[in-house]
C-alpha atoms as a PDB file:
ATOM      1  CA  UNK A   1     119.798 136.144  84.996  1.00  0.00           C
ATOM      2  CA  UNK A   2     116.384 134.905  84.025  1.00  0.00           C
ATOM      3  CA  UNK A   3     113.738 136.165  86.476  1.00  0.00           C
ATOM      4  CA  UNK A   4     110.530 134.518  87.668  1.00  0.00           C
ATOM      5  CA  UNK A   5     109.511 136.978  89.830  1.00  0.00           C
ATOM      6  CA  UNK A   6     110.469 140.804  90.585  1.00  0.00           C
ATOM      7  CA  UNK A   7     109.071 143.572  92.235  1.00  0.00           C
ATOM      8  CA  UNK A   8     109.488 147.294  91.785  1.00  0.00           C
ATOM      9  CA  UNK A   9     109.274 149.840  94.697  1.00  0.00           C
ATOM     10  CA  UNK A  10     106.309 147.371  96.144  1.00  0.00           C
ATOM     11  CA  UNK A  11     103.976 148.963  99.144  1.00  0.00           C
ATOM     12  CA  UNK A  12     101.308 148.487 101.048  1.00  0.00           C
ATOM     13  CA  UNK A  13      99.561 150.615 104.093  1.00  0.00           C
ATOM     14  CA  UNK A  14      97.363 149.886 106.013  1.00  0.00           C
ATOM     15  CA  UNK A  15      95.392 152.585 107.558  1.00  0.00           C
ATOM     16  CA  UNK A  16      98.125 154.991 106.902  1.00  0.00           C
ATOM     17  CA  UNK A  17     100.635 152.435 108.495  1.00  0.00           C
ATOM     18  CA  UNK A  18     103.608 151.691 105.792  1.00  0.00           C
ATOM     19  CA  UNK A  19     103.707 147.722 106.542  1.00  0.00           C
ATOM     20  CA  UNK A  20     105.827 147.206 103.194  1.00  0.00           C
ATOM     21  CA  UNK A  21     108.248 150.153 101.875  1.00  0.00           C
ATOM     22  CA  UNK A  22     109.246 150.689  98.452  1.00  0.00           C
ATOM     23  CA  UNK A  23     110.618 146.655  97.867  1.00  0.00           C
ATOM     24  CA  UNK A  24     112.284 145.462  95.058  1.00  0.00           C
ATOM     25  CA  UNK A  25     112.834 141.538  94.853  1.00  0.00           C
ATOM     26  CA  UNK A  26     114.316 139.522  92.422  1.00  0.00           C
ATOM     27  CA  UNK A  27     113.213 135.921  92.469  1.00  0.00           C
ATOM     28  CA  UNK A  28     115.720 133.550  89.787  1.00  0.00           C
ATOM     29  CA  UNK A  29     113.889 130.773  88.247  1.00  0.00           C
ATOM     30  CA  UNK A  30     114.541 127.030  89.695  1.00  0.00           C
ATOM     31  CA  UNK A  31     115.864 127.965  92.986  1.00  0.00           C
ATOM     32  CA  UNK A  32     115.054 128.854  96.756  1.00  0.00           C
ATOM     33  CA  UNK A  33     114.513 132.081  97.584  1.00  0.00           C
ATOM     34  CA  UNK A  34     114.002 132.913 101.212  1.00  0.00           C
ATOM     35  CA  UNK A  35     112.736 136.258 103.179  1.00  0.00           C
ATOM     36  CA  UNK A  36     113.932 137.033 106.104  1.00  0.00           C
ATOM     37  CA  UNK A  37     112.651 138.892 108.416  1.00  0.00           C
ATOM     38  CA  UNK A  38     111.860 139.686 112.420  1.00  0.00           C
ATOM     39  CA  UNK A  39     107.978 139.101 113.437  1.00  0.00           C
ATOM     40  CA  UNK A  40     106.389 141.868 111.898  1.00  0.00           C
ATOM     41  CA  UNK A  41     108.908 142.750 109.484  1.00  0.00           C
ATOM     42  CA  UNK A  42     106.395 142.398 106.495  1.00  0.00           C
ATOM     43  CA  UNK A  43     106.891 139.138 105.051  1.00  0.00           C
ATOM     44  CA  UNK A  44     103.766 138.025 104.585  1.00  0.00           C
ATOM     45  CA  UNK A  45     102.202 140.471 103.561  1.00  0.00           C
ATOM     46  CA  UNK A  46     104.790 140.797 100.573  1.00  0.00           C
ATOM     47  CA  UNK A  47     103.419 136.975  99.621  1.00  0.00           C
ATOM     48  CA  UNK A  48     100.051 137.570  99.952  1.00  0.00           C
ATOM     49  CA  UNK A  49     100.331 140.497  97.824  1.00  0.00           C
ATOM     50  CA  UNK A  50     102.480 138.399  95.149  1.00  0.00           C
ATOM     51  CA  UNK A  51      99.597 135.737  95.948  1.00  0.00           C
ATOM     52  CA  UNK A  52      96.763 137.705  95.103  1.00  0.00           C
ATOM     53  CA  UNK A  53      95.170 137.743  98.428  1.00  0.00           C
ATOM     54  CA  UNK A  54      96.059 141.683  98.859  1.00  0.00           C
ATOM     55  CA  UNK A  55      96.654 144.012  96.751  1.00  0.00           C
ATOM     56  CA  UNK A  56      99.542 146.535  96.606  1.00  0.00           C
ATOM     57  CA  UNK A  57      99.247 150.253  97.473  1.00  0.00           C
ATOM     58  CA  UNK A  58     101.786 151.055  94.741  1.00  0.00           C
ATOM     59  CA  UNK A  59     104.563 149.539  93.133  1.00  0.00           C
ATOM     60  CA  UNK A  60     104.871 146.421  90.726  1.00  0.00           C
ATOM     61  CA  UNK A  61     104.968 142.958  90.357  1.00  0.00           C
ATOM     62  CA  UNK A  62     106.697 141.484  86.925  1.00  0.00           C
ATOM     63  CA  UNK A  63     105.783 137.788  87.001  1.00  0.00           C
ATOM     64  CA  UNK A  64     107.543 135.751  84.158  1.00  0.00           C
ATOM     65  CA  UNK A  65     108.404 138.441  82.466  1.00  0.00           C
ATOM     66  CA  UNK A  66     105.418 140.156  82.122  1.00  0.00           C
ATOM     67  CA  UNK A  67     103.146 142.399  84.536  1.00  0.00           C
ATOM     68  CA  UNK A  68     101.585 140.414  87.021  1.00  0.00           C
ATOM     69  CA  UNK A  69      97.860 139.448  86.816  1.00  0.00           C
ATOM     70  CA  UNK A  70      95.178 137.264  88.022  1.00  0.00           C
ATOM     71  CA  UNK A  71      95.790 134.498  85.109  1.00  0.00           C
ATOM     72  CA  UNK A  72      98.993 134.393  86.780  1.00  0.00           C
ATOM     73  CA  UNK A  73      97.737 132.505  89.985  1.00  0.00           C
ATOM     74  CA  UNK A  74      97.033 129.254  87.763  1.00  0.00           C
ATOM     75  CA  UNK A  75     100.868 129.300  87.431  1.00  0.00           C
ATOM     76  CA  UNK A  76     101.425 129.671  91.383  1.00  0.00           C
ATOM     77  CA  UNK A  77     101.186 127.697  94.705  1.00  0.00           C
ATOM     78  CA  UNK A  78     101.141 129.169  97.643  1.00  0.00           C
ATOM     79  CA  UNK A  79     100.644 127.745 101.498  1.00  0.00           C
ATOM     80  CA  UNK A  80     100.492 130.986 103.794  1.00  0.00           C
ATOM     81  CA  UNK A  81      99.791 130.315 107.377  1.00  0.00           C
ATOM     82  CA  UNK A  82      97.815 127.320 108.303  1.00  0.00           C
ATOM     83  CA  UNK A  83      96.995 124.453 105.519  1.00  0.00           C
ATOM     84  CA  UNK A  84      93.362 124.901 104.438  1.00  0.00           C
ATOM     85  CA  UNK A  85      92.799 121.095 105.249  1.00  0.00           C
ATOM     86  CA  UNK A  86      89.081 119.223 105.521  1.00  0.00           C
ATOM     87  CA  UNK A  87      90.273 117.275 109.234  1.00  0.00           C
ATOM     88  CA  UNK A  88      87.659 114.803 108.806  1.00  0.00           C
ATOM     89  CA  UNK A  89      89.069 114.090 104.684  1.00  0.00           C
ATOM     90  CA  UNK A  90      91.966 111.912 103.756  1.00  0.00           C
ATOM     91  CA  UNK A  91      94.529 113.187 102.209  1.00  0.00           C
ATOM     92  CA  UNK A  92      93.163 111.965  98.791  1.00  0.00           C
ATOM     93  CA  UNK A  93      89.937 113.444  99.475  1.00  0.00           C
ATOM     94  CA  UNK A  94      91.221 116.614 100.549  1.00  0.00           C
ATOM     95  CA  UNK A  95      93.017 116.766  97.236  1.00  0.00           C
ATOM     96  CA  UNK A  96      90.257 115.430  95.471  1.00  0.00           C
ATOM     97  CA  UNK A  97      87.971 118.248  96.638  1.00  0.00           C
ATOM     98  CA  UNK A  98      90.530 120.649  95.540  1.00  0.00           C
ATOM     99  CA  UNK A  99      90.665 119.445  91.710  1.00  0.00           C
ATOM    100  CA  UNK A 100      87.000 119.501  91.320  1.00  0.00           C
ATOM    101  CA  UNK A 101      87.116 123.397  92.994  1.00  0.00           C
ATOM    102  CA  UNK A 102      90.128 123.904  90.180  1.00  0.00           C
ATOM    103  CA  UNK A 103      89.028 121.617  87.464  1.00  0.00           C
ATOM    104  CA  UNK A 104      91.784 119.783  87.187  1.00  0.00           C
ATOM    105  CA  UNK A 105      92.117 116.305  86.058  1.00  0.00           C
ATOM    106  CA  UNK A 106      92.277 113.391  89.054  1.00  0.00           C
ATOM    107  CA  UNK A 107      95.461 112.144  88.027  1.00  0.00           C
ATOM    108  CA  UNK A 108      97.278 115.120  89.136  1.00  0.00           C
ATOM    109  CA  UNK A 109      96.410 113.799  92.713  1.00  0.00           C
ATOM    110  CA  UNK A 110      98.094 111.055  93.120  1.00  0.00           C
ATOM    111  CA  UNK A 111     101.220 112.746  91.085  1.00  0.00           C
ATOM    112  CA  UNK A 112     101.113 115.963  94.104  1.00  0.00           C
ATOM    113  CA  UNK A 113     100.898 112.863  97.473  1.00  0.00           C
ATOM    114  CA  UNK A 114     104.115 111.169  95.321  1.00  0.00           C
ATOM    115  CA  UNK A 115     106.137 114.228  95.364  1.00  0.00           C
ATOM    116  CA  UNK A 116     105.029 114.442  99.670  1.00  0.00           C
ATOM    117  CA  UNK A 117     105.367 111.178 100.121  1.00  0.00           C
ATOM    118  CA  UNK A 118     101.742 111.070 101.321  1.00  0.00           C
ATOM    119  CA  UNK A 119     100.776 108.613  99.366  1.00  0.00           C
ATOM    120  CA  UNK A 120     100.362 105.835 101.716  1.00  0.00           C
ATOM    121  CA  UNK A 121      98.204 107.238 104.019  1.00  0.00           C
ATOM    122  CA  UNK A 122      94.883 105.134 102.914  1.00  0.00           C
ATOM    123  CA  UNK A 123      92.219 105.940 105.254  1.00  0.00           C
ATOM    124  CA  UNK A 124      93.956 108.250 108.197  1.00  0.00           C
ATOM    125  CA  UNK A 125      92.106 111.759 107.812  1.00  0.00           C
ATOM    126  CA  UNK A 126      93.871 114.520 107.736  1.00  0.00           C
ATOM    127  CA  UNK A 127      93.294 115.611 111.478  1.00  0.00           C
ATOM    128  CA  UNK A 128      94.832 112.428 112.726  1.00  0.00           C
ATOM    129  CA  UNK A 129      97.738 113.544 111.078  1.00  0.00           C
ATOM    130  CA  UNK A 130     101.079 114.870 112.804  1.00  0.00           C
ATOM    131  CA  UNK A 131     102.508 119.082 112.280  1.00  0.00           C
ATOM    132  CA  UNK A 132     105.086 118.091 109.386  1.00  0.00           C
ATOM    133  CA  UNK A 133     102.121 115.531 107.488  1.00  0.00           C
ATOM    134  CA  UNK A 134      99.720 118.614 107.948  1.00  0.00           C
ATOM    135  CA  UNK A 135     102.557 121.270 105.809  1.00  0.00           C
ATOM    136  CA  UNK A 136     103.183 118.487 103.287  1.00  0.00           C
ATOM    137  CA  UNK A 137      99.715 117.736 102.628  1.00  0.00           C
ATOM    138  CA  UNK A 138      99.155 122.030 102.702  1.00  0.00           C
ATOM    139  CA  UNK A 139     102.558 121.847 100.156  1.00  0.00           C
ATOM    140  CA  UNK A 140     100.519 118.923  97.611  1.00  0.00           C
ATOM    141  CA  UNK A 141      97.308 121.708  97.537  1.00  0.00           C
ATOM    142  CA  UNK A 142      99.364 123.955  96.593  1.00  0.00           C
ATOM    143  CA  UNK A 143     101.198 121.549  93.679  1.00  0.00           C
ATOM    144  CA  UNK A 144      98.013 120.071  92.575  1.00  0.00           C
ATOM    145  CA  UNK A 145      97.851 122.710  89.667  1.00  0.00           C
ATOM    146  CA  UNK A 146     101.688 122.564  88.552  1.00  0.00           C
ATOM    147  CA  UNK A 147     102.723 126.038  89.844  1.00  0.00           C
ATOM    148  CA  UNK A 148     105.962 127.207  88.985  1.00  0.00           C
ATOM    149  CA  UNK A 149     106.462 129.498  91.368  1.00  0.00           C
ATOM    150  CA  UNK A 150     105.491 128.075  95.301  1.00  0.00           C
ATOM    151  CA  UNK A 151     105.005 130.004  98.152  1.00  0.00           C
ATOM    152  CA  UNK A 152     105.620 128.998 101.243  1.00  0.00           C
ATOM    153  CA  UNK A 153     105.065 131.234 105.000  1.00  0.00           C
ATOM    154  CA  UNK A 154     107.032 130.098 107.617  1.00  0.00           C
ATOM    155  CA  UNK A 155     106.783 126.524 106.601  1.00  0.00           C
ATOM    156  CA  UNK A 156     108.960 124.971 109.478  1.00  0.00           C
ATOM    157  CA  UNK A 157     106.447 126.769 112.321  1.00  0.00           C
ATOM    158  CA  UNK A 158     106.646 124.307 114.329  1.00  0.00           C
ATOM    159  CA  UNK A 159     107.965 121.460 113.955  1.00  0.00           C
ATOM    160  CA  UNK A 160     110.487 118.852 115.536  1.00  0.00           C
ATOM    161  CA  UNK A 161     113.819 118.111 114.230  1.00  0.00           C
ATOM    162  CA  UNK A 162     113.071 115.542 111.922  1.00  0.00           C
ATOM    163  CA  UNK A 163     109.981 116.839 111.019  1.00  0.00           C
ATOM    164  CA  UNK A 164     112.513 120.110 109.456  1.00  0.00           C
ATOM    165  CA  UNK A 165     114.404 118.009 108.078  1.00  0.00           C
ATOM    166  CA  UNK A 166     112.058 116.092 106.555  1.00  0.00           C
ATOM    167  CA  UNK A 167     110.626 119.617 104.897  1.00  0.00           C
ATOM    168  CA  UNK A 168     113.726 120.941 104.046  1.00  0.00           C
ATOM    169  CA  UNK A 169     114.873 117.739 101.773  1.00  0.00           C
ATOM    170  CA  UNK A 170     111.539 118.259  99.762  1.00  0.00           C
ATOM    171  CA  UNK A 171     112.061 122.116  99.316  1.00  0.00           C
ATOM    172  CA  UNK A 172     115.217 122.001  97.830  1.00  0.00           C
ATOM    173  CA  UNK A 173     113.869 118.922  95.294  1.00  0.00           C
ATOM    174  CA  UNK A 174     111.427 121.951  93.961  1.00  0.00           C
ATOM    175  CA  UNK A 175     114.094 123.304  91.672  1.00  0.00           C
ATOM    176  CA  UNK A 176     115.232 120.331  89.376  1.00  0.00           C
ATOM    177  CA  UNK A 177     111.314 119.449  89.253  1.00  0.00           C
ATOM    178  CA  UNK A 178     110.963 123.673  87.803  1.00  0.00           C
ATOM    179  CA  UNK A 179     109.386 125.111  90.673  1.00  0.00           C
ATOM    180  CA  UNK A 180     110.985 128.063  91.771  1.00  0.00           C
ATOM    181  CA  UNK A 181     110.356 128.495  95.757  1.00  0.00           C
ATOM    182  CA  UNK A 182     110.111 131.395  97.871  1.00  0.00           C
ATOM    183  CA  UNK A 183     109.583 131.060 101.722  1.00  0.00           C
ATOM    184  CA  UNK A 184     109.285 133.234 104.364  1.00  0.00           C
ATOM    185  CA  UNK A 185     111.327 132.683 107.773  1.00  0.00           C
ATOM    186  CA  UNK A 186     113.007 134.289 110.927  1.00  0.00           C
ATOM    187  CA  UNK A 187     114.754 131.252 111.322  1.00  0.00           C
ATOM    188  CA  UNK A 188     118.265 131.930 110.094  1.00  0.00           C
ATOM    189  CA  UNK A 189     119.561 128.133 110.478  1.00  0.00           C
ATOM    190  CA  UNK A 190     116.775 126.960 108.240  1.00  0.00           C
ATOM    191  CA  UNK A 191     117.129 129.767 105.868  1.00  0.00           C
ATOM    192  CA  UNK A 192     120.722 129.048 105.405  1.00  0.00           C
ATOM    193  CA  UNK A 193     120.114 125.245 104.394  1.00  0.00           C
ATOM    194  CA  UNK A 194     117.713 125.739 102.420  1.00  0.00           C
ATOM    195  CA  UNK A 195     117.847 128.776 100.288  1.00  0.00           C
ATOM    196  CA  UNK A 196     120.061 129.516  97.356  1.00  0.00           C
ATOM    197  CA  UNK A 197     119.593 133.438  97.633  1.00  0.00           C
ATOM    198  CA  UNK A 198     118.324 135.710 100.293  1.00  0.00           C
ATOM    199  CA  UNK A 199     116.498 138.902 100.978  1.00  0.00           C
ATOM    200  CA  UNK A 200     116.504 140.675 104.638  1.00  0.00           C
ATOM    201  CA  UNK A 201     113.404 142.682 105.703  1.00  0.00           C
ATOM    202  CA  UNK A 202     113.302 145.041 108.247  1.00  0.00           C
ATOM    203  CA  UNK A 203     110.629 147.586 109.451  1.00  0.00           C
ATOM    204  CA  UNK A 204     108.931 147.104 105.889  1.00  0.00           C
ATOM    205  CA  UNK A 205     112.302 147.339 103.959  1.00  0.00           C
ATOM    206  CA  UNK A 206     114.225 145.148 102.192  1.00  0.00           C
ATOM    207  CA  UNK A 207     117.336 146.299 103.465  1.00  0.00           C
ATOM    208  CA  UNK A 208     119.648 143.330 102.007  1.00  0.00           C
ATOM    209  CA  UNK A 209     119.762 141.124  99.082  1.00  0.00           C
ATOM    210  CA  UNK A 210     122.271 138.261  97.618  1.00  0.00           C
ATOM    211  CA  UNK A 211     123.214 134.857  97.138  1.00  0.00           C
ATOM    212  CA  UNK A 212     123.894 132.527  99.919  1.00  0.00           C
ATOM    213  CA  UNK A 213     127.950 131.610  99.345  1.00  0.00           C
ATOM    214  CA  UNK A 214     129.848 128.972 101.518  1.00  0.00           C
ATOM    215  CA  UNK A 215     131.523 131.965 103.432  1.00  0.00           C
ATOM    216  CA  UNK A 216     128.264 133.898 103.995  1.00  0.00           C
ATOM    217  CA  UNK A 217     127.875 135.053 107.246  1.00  0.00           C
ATOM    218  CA  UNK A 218     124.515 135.565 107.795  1.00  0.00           C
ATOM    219  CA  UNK A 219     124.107 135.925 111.414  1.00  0.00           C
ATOM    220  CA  UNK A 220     126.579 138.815 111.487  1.00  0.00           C
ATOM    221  CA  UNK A 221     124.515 140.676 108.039  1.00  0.00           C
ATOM    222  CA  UNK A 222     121.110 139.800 109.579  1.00  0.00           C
ATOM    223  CA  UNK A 223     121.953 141.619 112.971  1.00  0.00           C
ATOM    224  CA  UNK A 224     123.579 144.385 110.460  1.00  0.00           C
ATOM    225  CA  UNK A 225     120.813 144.881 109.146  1.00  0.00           C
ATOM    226  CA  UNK A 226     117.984 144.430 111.572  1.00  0.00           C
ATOM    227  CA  UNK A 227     119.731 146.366 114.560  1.00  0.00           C
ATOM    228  CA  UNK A 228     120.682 149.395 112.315  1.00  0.00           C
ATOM    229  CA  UNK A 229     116.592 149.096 110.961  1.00  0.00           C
ATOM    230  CA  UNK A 230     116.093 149.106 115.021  1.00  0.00           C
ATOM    231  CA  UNK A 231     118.768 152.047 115.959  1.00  0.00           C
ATOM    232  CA  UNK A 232     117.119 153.785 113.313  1.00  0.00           C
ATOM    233  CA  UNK A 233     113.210 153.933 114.256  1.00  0.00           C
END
């Protein structure tokens, strides 16, 4: 199997407080990976460590086959909580402003709004947008530099129906385009349409790890795993 991304016994405390335990992930190039996970459970603070926004207490991170470091960020996209958006920007300006910050050249703009399908939004800025245009315009930041590896926290927070839907189509487009995706979720539903493998985490630990089959019953191996996590703190 060709990895993108794994980690070996990955931690991280905070003040003496174990908020990831000893996790080992393993991320397969162009597909959907999702994290499951209760509130709390440590999700994001696994991405942000794979991110580069925090660093790990111990452990690893292998990133294309070699050890993670900073260089690697120019190859990876991440959106983790709320899109870093300019309200009073379009979404070409926001983008714009974001190439200059990155050096990158303009045309990759109006290549990231295609893949959104923001690219018709001429003048409307940003904070006239709705929830779902918000996340898609957070999603072309984080394509502007041709990641291949995307990173996405909770990215459905929030939205209506077709706004989910909407979201979930363009997700699972990543692959055949070579991005490999990871997302974060506690929403099984959405996890189960979109991802092609998944990893449970509970109290810090990844208690559970495979590929999502036709006859996978996740429901029944998420409660598994989150009520024994529960029975046993």
């Amino acid at each position: 199997m060709d990895m993108i991304l794994k980690t070996t016994g990955l931690c991280k405390k905070f003040k003496g407080q174990i908020a990831v335990d000893n996790v080992d992930i393993h991320i397969q190039k162009n597909s959907v990976y999702g994290l499951l996970g209760p509130n709390g459970a440590g999700k994001s603070t696994i991405l942000k460590m794979i991110s580069g926004i925090l660093r790990p207490t111990s452990g690893g991170i292998a990133f294309d086959g070699h050890p993670w470091s900073r260089r690697d960020l120019n190859s990876i996209g991440a959106l983790i909580e709320t899109p870093p958006l300019y309200e009073n920007l379009t979404a070409y300006e926001n983008l714009k402003a974001r190439a200059l910050a990155m050096n990158l050249p303009e045309s990759r703009i109006d290549e990231a709004l295609a893949v959104v399908r923001l690219q018709d939004t001429g003048k409307k800025r940003a904070g006239q947008f709705s929830l779902g245009m918000k996340q898609r315009l957070g999603i072309a930041l984080a394509l502007l530099a041709r990641p291949k590896l995307l990173i996405l926290d909770e990215p459905t927070n929030g939205l209506d129906p077709i706004g989910m839907q909407d979201l979930r189509g363009l997700i699972r487009s990543f692959p055949e385009k070579g991005i490999t995706v990871i997302l974060s979720s506690h929403i099984l539903s959405e996890v189960e349409l979109i991802a092609d493998h998944v990893g449970i985490l509970s109290n810090g630990k990844l208690s559970y790890e495979s590929e999502i089959r036709k006859d996978t019953d996740l429901e029944r191996i998420f409660m598994d795993v989150v009520g024994s996590a529960g029975r046993e703190g």
